[in-house]
C-alpha atoms as a PDB file:
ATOM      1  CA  UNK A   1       0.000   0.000   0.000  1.00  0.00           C
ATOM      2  CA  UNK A   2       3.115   2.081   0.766  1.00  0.00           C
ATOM      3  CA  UNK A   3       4.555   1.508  -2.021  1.00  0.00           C
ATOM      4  CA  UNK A   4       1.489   2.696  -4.249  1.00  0.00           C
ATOM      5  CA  UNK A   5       1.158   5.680  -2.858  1.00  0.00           C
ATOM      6  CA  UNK A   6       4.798   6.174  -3.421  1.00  0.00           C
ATOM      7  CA  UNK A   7       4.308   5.390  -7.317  1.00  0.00           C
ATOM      8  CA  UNK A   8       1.534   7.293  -7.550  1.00  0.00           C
ATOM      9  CA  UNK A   9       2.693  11.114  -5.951  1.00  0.00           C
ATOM     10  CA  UNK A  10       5.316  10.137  -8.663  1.00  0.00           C
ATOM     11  CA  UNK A  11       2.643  10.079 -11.248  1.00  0.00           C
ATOM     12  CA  UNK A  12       0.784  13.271  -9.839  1.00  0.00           C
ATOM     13  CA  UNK A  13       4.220  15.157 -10.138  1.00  0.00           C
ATOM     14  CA  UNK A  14       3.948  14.444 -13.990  1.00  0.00           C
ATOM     15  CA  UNK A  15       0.094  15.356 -14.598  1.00  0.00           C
ATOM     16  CA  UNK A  16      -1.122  11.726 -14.153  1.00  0.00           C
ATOM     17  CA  UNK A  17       0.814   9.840 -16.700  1.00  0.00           C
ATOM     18  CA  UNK A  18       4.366   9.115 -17.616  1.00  0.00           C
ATOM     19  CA  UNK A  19       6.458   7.347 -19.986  1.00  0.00           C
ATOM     20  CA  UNK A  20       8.433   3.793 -19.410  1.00  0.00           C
ATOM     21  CA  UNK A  21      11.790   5.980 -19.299  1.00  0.00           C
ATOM     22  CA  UNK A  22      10.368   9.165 -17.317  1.00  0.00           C
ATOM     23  CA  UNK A  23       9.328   6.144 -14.372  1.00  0.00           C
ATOM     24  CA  UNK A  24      12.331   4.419 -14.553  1.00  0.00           C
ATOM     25  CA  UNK A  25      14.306   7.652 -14.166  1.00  0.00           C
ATOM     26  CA  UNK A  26      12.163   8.678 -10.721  1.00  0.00           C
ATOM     27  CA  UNK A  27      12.698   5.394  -9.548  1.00  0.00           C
ATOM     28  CA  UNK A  28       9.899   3.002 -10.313  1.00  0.00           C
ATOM     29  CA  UNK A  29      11.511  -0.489 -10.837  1.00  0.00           C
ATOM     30  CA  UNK A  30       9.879  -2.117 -13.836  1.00  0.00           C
ATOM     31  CA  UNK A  31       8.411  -4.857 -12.208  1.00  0.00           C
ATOM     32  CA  UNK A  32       6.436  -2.558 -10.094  1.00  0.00           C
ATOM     33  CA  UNK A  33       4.880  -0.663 -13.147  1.00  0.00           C
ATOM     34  CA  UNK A  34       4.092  -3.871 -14.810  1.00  0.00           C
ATOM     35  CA  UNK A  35       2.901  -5.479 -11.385  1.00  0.00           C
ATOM     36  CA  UNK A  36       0.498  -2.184 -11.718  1.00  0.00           C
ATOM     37  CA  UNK A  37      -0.727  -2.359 -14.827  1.00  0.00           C
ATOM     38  CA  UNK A  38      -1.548  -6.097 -14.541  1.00  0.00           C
ATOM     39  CA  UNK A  39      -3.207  -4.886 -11.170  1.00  0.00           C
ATOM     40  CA  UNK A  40      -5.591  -2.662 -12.965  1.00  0.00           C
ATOM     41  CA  UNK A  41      -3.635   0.419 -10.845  1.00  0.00           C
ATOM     42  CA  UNK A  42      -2.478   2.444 -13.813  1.00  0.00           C
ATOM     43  CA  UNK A  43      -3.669   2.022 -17.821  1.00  0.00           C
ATOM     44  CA  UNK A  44      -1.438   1.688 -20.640  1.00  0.00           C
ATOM     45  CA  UNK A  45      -1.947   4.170 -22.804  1.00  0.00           C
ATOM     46  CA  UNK A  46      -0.152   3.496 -26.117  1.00  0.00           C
ATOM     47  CA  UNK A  47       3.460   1.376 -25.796  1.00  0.00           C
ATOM     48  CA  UNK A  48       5.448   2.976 -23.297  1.00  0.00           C
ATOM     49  CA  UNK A  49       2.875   5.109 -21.999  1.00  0.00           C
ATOM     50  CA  UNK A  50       1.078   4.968 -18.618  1.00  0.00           C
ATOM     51  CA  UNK A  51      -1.522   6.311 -16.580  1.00  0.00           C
ATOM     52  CA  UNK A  52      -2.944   6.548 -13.118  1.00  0.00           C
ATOM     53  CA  UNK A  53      -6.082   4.607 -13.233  1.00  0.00           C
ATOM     54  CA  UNK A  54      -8.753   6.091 -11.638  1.00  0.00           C
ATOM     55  CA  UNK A  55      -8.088   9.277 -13.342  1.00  0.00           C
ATOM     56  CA  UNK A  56     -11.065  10.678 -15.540  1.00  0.00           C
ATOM     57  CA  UNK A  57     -11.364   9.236 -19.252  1.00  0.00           C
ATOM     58  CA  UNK A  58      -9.340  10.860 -21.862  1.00  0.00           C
ATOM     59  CA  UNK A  59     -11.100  12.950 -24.097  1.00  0.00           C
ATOM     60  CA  UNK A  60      -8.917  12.614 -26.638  1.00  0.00           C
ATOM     61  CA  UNK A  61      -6.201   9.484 -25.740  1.00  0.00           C
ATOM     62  CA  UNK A  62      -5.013   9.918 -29.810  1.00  0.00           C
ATOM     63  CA  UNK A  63      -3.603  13.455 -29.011  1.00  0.00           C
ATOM     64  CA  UNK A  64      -2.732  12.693 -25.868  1.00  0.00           C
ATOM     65  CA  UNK A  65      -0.852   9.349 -26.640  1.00  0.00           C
ATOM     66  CA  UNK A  66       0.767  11.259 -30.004  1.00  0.00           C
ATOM     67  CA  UNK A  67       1.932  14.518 -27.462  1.00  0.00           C
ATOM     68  CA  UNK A  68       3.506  12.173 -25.122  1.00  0.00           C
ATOM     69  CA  UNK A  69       5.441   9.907 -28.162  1.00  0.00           C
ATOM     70  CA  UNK A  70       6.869  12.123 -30.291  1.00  0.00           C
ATOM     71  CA  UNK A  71       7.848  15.680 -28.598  1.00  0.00           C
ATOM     72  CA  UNK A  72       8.682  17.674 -30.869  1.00  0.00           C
ATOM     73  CA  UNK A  73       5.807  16.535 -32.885  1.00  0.00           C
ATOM     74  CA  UNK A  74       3.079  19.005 -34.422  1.00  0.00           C
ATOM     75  CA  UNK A  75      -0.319  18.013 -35.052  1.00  0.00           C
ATOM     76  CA  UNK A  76      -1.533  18.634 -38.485  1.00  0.00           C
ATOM     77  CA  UNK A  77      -3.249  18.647 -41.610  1.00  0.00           C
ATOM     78  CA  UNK A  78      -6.766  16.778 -41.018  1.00  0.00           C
ATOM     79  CA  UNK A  79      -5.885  15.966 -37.104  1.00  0.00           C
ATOM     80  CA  UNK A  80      -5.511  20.017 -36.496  1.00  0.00           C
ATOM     81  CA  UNK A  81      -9.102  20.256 -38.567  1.00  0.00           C
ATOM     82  CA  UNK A  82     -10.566  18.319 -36.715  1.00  0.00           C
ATOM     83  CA  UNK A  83      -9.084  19.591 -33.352  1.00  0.00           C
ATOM     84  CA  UNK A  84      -9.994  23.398 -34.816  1.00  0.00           C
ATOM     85  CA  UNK A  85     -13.664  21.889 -35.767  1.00  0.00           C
ATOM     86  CA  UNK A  86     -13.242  22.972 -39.817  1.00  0.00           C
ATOM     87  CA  UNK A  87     -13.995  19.832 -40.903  1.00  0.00           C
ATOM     88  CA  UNK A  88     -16.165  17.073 -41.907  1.00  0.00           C
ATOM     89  CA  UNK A  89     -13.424  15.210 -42.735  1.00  0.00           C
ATOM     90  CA  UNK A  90     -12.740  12.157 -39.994  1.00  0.00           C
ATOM     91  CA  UNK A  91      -9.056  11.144 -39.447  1.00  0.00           C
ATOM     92  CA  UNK A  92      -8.264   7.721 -39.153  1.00  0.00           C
ATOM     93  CA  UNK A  93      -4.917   8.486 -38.403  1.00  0.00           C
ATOM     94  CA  UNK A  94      -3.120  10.914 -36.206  1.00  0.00           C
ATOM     95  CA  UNK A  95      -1.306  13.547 -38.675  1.00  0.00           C
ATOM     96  CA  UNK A  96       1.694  14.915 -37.255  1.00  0.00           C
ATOM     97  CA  UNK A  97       4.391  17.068 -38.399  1.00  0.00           C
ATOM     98  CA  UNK A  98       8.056  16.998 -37.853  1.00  0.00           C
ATOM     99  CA  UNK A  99      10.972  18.904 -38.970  1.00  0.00           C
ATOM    100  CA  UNK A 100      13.131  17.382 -42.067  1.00  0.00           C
ATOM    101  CA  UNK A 101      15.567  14.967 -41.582  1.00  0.00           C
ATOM    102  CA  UNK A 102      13.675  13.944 -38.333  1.00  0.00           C
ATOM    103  CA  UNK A 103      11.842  10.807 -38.537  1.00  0.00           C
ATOM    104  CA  UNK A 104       8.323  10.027 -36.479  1.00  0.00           C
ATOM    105  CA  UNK A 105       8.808   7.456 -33.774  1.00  0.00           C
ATOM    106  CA  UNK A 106       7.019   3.987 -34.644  1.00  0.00           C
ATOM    107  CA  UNK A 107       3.777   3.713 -31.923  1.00  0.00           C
ATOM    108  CA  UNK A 108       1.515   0.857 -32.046  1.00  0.00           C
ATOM    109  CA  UNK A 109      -1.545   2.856 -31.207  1.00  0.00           C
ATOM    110  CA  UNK A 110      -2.987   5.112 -32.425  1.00  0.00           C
ATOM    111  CA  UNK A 111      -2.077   4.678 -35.861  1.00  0.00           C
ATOM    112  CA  UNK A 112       0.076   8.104 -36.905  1.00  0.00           C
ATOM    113  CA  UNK A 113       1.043   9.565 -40.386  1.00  0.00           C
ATOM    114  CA  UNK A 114       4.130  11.643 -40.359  1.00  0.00           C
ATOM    115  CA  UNK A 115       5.272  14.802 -42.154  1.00  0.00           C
ATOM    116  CA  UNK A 116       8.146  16.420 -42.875  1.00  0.00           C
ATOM    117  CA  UNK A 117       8.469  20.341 -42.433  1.00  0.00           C
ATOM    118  CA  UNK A 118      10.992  22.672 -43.638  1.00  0.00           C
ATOM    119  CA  UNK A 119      12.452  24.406 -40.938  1.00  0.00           C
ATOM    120  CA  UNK A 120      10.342  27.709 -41.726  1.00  0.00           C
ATOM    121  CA  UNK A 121       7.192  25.984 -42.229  1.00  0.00           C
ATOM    122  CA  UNK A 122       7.552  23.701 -39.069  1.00  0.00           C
ATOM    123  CA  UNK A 123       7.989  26.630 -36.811  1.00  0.00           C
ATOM    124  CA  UNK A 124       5.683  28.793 -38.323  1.00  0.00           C
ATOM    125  CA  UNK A 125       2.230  28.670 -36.167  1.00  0.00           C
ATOM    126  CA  UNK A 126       2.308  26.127 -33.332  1.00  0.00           C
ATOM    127  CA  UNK A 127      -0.416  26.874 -30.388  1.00  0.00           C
ATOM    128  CA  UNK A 128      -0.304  24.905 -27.187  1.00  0.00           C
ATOM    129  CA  UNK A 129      -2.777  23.308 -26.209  1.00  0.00           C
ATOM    130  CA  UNK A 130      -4.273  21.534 -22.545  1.00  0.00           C
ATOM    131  CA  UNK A 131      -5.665  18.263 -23.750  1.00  0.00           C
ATOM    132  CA  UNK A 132      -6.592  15.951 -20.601  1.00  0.00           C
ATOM    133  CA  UNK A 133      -3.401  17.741 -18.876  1.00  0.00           C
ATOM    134  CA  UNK A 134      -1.044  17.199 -21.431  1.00  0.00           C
ATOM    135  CA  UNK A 135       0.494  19.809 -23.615  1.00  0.00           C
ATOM    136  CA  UNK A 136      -0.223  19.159 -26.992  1.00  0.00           C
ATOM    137  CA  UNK A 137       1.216  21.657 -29.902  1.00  0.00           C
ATOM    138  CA  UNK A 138      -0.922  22.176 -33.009  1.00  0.00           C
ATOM    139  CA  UNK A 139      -0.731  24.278 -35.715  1.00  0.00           C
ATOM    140  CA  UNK A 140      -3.708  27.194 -35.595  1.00  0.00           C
ATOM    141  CA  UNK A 141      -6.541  27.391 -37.794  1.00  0.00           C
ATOM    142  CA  UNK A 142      -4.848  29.924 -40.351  1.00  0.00           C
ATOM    143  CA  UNK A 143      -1.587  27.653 -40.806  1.00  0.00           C
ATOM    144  CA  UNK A 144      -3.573  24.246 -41.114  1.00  0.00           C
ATOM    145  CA  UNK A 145      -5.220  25.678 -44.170  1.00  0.00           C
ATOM    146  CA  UNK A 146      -2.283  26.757 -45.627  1.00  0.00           C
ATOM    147  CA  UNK A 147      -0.426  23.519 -44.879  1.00  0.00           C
ATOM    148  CA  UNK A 148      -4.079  21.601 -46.174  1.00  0.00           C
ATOM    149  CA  UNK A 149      -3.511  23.872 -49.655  1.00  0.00           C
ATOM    150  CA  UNK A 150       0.277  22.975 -49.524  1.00  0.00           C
ATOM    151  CA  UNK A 151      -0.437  19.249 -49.455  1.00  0.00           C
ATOM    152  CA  UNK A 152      -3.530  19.407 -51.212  1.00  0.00           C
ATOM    153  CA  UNK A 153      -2.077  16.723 -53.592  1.00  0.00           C
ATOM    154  CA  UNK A 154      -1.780  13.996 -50.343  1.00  0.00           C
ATOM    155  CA  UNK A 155      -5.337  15.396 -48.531  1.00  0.00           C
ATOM    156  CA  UNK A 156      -7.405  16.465 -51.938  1.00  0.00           C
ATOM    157  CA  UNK A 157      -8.263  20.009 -53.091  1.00  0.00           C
ATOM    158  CA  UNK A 158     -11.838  19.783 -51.579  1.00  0.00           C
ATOM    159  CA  UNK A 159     -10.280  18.581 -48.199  1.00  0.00           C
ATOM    160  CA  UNK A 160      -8.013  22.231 -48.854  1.00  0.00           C
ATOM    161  CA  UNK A 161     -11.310  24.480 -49.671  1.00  0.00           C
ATOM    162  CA  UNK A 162     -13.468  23.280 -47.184  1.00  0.00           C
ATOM    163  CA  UNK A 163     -11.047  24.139 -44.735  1.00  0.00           C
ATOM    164  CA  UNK A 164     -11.029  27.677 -45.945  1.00  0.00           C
ATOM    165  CA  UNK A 165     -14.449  27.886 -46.021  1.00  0.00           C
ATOM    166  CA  UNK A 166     -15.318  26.676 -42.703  1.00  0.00           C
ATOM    167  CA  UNK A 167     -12.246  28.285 -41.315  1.00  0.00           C
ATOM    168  CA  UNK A 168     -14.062  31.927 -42.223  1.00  0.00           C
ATOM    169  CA  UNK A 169     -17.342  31.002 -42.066  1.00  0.00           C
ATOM    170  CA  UNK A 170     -16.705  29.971 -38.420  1.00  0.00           C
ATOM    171  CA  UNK A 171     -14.472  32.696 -37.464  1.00  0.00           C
ATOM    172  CA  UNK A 172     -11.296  30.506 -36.916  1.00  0.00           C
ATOM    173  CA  UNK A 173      -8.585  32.523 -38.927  1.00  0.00           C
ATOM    174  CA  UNK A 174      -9.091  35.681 -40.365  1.00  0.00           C
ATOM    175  CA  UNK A 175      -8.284  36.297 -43.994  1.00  0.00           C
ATOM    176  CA  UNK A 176      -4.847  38.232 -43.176  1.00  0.00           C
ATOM    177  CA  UNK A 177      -3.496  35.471 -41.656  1.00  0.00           C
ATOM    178  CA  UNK A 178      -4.265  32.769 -43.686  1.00  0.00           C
ATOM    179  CA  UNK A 179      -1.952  34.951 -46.185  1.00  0.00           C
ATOM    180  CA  UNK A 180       0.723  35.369 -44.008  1.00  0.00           C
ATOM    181  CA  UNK A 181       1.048  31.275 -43.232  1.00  0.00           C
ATOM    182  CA  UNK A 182      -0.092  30.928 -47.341  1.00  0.00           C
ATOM    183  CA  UNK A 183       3.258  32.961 -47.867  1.00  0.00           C
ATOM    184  CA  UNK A 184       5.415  31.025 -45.442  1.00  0.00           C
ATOM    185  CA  UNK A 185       4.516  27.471 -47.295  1.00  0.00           C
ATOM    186  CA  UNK A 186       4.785  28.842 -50.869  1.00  0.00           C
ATOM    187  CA  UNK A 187       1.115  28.533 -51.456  1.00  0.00           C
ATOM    188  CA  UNK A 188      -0.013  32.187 -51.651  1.00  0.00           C
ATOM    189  CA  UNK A 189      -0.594  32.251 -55.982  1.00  0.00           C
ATOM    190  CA  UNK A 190      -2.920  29.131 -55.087  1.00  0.00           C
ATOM    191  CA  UNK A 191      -4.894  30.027 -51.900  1.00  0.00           C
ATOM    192  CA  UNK A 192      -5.691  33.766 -53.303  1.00  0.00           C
ATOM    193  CA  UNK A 193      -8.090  33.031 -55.894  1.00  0.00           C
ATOM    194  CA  UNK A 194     -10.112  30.604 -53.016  1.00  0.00           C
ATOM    195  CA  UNK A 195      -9.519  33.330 -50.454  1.00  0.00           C
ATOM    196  CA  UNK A 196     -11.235  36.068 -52.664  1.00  0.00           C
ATOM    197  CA  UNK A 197     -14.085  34.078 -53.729  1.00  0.00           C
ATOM    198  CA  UNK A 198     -14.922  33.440 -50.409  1.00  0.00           C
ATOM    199  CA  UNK A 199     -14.033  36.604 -48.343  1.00  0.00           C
END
């Protein structure tokens, strides 16, 4: 009993949930996190990631799971839609961004599409966001569409215009700065015409 409320201040201190190497490094031997699990104490979460059990549901374990994997991961393209609500589009895998010449970790679950940025492009609009207690970085509305119009060729063109639309019709980006990110990814000649039409 001692010992469990040992392991689990340790898991407070980290917001709840922690990685195999982030418990082994505050001193939980592994056969007391997988004596845990087994015991129903704390969940795995996706390979390498736990969590105290009788913590709420996730409301979003993909995210959460994907945040916690890869760090220096963005979410993107049709995961950041959906996340920003200018979609009708449903993502069957996480989309995440990283910057070139960086691969994306291999995780069981959830299933996870990588991307490589250019070092301008990568940097250019990450928000942070709580999700469940975790800090999860996604692009903003106005740099998803531009990044949906950049790989509009991978997503589709509707996927791209949809965005756009939704993204002004529900007051996500404002024209301006769907420029400004349009410029940054070299997609400016192609988003203008869509921009005007619907402005």
């Amino acid at each position: 009993m001692v010992m469990i409320e040992h392991v689990k201040a340790i898991f407070r201190k980290h917001g709840g949930m922690m990685r195999t190497s982030q418990a082994l490094s505050a001193g939980i031997h592994p056969r007391t996190l997988y004596q845990l699990r087994d015991q129903g104490v704390i969940e795995r979460v996706s390979r390498g990631l736990y969590r105290w059990g009788d913590l709420p549901p996730l409301s979003d374990p993909d995210l959460v799971a994907v945040a916690s994997r890869v760090p220096k991961g963005v979410i993107c393209l049709i995961s950041a839609l959906a996340y920003h609500d200018i979609t009708t589009q449903i993502a069957h895998e996480v989309y995440v961004a990283v910057p070139r010449g960086m691969n994306v970790p291999r995780i069981d679950w959830p299933p996870v599409r990588g991307f490589r940025f250019s070092q301008a492009s990568y940097r250019a609009g990450i928000e942070r966001h709580l999700v469940d207690g975790v800090s999860v970085s996604i692009y903003s509305a106005a740099k998803t569409v531009a990044d949906c119009f950049k790989f509009r060729n991978t997503i589709g063109t509707d996927v791209a215009v949809e965005a756009l639309r939704l993204a002004l019709d529900r007051r996500r980006a404002k024209p301006v700065e769907i420029e400004r990110y349009a410029r940054v990814c070299r997609v400016e000649r192609i988003v203008g015409p869509y921009l005007e039409a619907l402005s």
